[in-house]
N, C-alpha and C. Protein backbone atom coordinates (compact mmCIF):
# COMPACT_ATOMS: atom_id res chain seq x y z
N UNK A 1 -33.62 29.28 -14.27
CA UNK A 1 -32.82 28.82 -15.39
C UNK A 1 -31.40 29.40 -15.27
N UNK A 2 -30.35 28.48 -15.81
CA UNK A 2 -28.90 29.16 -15.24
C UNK A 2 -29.06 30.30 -16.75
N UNK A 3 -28.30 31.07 -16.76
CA UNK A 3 -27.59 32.24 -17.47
C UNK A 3 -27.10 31.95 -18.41
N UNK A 4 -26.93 32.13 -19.69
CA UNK A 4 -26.17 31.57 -20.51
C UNK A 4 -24.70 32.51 -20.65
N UNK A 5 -24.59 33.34 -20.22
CA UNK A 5 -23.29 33.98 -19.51
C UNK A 5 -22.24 33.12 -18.93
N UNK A 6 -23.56 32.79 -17.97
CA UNK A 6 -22.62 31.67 -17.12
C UNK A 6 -21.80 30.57 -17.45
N UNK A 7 -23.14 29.98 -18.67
CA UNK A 7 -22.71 28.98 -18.57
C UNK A 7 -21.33 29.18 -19.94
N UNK A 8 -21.41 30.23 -20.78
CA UNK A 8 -20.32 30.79 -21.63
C UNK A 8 -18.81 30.74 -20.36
N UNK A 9 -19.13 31.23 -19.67
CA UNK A 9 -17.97 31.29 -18.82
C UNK A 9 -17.17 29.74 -17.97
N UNK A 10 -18.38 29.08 -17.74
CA UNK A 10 -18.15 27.94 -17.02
C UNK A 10 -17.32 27.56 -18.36
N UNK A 11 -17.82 27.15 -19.55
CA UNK A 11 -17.04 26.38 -20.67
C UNK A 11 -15.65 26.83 -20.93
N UNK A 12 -15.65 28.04 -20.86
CA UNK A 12 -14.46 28.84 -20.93
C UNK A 12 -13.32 28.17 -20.07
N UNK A 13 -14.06 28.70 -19.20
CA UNK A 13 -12.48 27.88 -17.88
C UNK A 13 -12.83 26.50 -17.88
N UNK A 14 -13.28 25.43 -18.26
CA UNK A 14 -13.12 24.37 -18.42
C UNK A 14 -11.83 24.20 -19.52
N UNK A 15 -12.67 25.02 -20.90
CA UNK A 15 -11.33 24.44 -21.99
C UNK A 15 -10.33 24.97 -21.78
N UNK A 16 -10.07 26.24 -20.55
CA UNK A 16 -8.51 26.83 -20.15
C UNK A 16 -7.61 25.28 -19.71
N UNK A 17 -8.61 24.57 -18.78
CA UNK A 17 -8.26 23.68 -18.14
C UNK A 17 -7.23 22.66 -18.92
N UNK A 18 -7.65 22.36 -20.22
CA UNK A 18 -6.89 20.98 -21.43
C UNK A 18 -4.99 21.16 -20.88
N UNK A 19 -4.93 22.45 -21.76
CA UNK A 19 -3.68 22.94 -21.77
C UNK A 19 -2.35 22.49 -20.22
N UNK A 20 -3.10 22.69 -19.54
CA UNK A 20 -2.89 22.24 -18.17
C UNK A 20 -2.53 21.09 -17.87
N UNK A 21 -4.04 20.00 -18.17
CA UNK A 21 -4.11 18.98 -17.52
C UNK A 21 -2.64 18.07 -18.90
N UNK A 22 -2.65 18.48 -20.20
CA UNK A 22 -2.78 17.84 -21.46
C UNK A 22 -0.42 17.90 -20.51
N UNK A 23 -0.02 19.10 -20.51
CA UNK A 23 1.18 19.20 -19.89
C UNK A 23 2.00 18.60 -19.02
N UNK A 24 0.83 18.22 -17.78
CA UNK A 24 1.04 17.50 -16.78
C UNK A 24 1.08 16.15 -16.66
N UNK A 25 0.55 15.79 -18.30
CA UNK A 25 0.27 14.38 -18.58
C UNK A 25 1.76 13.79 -19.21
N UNK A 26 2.31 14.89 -19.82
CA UNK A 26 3.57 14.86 -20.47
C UNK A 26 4.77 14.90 -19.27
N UNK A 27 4.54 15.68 -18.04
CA UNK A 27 5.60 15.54 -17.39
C UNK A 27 5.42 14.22 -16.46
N UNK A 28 4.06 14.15 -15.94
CA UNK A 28 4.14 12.34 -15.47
C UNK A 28 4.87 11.53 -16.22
N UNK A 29 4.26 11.27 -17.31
CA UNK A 29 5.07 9.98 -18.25
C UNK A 29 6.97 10.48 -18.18
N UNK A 30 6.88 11.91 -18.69
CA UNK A 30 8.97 11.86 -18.14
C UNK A 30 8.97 11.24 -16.48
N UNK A 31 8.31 11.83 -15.68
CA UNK A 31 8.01 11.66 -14.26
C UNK A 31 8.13 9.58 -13.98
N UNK A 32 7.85 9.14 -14.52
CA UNK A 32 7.36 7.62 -15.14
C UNK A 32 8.78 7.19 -15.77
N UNK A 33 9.24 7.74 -15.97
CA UNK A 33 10.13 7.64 -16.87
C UNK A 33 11.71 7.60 -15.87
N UNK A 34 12.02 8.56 -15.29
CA UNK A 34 13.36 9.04 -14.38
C UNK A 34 12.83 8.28 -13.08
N UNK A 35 11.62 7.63 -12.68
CA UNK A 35 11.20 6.54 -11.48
C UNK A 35 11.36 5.40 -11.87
N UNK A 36 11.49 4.89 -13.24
CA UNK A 36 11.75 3.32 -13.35
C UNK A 36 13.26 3.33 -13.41
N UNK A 37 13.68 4.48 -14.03
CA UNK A 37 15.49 4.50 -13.89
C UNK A 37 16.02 4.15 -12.56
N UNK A 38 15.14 5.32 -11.84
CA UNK A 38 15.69 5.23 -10.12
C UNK A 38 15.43 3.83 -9.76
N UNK A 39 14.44 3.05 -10.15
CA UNK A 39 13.93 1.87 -9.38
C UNK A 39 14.77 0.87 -9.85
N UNK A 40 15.25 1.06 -10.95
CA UNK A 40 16.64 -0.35 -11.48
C UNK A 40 17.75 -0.13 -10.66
N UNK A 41 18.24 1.52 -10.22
CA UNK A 41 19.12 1.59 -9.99
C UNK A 41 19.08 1.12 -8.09
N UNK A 42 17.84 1.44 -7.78
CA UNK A 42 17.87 1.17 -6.35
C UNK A 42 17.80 -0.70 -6.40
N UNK A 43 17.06 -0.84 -6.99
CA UNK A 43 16.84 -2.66 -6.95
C UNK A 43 18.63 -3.14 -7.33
N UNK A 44 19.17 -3.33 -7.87
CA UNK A 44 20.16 -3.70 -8.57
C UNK A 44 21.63 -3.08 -7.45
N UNK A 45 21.70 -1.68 -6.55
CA UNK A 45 22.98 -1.34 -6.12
C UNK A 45 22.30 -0.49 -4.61
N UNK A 46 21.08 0.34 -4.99
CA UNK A 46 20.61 1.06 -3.69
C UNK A 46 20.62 0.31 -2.28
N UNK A 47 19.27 -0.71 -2.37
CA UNK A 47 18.82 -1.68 -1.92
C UNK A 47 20.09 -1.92 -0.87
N UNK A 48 20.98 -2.50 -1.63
CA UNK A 48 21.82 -3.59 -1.04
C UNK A 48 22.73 -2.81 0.09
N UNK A 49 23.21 -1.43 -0.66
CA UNK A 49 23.66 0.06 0.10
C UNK A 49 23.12 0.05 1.45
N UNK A 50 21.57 0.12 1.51
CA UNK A 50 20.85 0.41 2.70
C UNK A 50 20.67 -0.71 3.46
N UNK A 51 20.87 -1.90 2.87
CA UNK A 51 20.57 -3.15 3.44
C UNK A 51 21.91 -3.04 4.48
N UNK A 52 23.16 -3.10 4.09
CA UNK A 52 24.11 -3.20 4.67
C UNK A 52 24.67 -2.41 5.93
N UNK A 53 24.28 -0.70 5.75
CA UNK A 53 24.27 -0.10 6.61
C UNK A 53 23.09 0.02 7.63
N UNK A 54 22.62 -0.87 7.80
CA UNK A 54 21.54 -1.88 9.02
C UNK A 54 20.71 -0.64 10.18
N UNK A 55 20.41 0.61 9.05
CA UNK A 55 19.75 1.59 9.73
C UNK A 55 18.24 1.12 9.16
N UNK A 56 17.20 0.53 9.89
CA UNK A 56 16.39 -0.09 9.51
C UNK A 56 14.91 1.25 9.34
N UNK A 57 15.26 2.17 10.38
CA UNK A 57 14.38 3.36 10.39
C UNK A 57 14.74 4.36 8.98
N UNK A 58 15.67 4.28 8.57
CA UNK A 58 16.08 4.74 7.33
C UNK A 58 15.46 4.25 6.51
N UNK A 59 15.71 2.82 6.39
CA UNK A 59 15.11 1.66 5.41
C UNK A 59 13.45 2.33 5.00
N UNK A 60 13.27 2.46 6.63
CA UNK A 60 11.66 2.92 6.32
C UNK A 60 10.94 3.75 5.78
N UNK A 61 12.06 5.49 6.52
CA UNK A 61 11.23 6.83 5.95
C UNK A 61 11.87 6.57 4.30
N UNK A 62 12.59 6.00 4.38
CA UNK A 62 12.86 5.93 2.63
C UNK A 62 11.83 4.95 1.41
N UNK A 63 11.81 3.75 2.13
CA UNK A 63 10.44 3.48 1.42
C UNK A 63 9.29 3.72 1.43
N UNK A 64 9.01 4.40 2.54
CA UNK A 64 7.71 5.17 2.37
C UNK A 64 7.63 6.09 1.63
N UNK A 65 8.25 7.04 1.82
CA UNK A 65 9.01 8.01 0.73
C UNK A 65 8.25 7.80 -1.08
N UNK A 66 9.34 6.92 -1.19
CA UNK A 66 9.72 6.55 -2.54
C UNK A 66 8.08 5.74 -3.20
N UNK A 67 7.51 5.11 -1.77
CA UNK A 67 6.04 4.18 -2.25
C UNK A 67 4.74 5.57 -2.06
N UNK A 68 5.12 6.27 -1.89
CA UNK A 68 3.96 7.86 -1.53
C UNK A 68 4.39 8.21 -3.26
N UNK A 69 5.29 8.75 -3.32
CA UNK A 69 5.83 8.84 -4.79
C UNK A 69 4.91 7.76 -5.88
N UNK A 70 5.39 6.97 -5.82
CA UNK A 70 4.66 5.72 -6.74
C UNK A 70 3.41 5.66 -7.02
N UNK A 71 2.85 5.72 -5.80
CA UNK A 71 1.30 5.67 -4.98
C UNK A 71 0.47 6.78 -6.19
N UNK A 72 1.69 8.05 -5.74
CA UNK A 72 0.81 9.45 -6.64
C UNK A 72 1.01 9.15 -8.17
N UNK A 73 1.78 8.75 -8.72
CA UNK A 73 2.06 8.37 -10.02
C UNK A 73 1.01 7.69 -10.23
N UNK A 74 0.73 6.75 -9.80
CA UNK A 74 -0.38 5.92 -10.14
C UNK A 74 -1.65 5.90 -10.32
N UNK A 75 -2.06 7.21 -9.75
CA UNK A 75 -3.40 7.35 -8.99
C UNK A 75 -3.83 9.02 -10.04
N UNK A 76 -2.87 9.88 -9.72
CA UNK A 76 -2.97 10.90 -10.54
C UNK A 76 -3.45 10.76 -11.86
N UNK A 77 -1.95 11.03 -12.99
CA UNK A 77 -1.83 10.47 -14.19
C UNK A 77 -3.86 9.95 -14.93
N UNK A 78 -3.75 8.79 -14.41
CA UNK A 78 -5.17 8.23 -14.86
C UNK A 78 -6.05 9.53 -14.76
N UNK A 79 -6.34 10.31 -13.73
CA UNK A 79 -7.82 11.19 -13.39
C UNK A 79 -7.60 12.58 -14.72
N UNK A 80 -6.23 12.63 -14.76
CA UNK A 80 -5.95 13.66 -15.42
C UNK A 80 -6.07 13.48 -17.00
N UNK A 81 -5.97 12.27 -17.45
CA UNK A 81 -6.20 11.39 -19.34
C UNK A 81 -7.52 11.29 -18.64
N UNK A 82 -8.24 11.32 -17.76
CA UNK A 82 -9.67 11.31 -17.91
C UNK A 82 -10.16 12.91 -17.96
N UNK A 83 -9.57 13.59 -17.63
CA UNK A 83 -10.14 14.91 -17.68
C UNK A 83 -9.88 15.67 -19.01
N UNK A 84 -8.68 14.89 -19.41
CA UNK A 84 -8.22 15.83 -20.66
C UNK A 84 -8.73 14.97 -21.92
N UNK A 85 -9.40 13.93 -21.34
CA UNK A 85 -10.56 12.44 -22.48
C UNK A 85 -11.76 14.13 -22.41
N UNK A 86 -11.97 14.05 -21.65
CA UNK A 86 -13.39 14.75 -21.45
C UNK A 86 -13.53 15.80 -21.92
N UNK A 87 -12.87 16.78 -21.84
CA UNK A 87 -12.44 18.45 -21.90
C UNK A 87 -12.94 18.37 -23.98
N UNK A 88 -12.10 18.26 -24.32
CA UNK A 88 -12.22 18.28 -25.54
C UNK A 88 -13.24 17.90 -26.49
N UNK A 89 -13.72 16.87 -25.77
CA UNK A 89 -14.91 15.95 -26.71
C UNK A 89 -16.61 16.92 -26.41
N UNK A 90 -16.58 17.92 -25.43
CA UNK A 90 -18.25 18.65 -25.56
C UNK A 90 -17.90 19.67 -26.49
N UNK A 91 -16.70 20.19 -27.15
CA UNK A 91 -16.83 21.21 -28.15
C UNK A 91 -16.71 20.46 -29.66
N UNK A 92 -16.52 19.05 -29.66
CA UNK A 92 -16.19 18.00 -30.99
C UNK A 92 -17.64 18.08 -31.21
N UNK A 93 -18.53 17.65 -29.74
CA UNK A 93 -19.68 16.92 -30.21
C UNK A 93 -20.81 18.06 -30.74
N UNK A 94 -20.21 19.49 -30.08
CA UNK A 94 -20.86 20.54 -30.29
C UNK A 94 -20.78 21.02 -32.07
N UNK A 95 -19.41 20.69 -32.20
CA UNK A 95 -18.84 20.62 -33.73
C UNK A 95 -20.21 20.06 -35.15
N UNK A 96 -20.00 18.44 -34.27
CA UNK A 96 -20.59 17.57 -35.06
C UNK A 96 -22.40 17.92 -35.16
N UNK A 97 -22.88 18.60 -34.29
CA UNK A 97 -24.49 19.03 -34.23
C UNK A 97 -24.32 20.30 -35.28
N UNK A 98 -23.17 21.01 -35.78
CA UNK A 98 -22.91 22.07 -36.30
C UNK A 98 -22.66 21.41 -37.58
N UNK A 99 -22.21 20.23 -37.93
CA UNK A 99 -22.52 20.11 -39.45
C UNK A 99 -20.55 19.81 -39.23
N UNK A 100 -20.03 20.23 -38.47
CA UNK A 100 -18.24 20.04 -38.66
C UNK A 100 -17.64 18.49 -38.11
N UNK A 101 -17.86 17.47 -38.90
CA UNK A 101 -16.76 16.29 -38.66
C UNK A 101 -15.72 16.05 -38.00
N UNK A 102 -15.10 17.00 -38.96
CA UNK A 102 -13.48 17.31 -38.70
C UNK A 102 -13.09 17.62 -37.35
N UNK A 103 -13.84 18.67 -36.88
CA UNK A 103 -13.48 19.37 -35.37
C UNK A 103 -13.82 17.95 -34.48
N UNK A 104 -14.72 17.53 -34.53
CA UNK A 104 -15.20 16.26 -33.90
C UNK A 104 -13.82 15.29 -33.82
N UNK A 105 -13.51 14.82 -35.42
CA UNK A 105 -12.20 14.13 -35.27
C UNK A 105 -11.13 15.01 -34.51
N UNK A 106 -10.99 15.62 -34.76
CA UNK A 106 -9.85 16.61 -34.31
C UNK A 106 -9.89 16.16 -32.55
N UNK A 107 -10.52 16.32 -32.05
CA UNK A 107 -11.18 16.68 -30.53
C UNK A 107 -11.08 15.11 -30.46
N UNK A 108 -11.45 14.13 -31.03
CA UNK A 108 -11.40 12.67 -30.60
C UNK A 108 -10.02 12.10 -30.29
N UNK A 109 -8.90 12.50 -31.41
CA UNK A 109 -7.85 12.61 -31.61
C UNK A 109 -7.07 13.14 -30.42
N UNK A 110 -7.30 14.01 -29.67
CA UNK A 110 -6.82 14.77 -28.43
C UNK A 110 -7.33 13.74 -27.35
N UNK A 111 -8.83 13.54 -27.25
CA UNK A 111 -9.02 12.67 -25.90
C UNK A 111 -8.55 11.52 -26.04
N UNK A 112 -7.99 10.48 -27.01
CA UNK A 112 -7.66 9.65 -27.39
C UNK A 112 -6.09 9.43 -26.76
N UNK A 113 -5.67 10.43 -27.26
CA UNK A 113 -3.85 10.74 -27.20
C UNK A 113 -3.66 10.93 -25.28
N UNK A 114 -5.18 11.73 -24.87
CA UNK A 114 -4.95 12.13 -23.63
C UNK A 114 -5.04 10.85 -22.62
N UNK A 115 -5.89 9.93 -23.39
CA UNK A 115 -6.25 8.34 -22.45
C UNK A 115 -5.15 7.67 -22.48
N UNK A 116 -4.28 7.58 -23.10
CA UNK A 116 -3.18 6.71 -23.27
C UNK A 116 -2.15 6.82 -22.62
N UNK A 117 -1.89 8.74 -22.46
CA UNK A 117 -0.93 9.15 -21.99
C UNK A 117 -1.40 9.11 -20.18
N UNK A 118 -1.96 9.25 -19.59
CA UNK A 118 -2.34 8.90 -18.65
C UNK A 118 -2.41 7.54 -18.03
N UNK A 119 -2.65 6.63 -18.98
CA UNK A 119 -3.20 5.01 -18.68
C UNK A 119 -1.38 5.00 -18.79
N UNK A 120 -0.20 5.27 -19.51
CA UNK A 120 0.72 4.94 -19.56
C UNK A 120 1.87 5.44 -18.32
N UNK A 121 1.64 6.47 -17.73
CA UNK A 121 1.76 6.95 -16.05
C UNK A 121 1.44 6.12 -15.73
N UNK A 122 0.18 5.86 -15.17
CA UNK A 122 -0.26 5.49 -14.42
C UNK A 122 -0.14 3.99 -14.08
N UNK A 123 0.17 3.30 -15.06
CA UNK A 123 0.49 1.70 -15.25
C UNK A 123 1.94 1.93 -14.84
N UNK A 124 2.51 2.42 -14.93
CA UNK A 124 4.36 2.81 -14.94
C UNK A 124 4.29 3.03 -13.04
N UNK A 125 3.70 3.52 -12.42
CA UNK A 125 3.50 3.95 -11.20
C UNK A 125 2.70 2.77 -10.64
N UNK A 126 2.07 2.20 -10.91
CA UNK A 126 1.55 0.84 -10.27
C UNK A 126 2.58 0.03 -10.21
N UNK A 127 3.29 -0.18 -11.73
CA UNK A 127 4.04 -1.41 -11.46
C UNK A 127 5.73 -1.04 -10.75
N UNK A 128 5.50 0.39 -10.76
CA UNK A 128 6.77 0.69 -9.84
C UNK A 128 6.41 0.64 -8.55
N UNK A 129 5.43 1.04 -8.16
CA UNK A 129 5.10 0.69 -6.18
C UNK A 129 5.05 -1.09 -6.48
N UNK A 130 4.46 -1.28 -7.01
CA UNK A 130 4.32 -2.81 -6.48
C UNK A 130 5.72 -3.61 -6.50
N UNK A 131 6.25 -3.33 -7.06
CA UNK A 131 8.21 -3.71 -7.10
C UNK A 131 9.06 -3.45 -5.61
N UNK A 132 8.80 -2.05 -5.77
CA UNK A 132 9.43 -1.49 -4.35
C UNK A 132 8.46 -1.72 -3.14
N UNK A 133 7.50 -1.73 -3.39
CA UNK A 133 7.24 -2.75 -1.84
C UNK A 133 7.45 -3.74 -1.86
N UNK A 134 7.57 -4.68 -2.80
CA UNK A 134 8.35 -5.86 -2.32
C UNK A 134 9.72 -6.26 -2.14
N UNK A 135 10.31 -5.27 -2.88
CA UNK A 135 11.78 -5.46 -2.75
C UNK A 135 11.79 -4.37 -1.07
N UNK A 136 11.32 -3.64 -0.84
CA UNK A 136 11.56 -3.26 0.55
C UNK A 136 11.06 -4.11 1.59
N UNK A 137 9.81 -5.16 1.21
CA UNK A 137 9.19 -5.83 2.32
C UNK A 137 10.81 -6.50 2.68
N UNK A 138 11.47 -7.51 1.18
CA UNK A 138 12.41 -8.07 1.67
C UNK A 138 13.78 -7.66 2.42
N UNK A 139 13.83 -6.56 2.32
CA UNK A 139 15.18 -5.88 2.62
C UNK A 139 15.14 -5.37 4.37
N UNK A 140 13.64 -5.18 4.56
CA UNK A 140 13.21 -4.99 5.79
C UNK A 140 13.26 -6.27 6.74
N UNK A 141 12.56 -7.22 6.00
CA UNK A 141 12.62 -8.90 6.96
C UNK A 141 14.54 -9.27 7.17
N UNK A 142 15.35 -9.27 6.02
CA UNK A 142 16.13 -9.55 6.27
C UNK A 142 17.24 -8.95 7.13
N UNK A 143 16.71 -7.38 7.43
CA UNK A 143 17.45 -6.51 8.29
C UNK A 143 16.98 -7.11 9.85
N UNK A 144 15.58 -7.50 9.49
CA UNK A 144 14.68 -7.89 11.19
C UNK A 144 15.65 -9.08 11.70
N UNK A 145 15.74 -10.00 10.75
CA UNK A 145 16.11 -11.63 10.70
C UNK A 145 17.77 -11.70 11.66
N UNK A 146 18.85 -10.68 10.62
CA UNK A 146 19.96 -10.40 10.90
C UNK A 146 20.44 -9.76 12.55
């Protein structure tokens, strides 16, 4: 049978974990935020910058670059509103077997706030890679073409 030490401890550093994940969720979305700026500004004046100076290997480590970036925005964000969905809701539900509602709401309220903020990265980072690879597929063909 595990320890109940243990398992006092395992819970412990789990709920250290919220604080963490709940932070990181806040700097993605700014993170989400200063990447769609960059991505107007590259679509609209960058783009055309790099297009012209016809360094096509540039073209490349730079969109790879910038689509690794995107890639992680996208992919992160989500696991982390799932961890910080999760974290909170075994001491709500522990609440609610205790006769406490409130803590329950309280704790729903957090995984709730944490799904959104994540799903809102993470949608922000999809639809920014999927932009810039296509605006780089084109900037690449027309450097090939030229």
């Amino acid at each position: 049978m595990i320890d109940s030490a243990l398992l006092t401890w395992l819970h412990e550093a789990v709920t250290w974990l919220l604080a963490p994940a709940l932070a990181a969720l806040v700097a993605a979305c700014a993170i989400a935020a200063l990447e769609a700026g960059l991505a107007v500004g590259e679509r609209f004046a960058g783009l055309e910058k790099m297009k012209s100076a016809g360094d096509v290997l540039r073209v490349q480590a730079v969109a790879r670059h910038r689509l690794e970036r995107a890639d992680l925005l996208a992919r992160i964000p989500p696991m982390l509103g799932l961890m910080a969905t999760i974290i909170p809701l075994g001491p709500g539900l522990a609440a609610l077997g205790q006769g406490d509602p409130a803590k329950l709401a309280s704790a729903v309220t957090v995984a709730f706030d944490a799904t959104v903020l994540g799903l809102v990265a993470g949608i922000a980072g999809l639809v920014i890679g999927k932009l810039r690879r296509r605006w780089y597929e084109e900037v690449l063909e027309a450097m090939e073409a030229a």
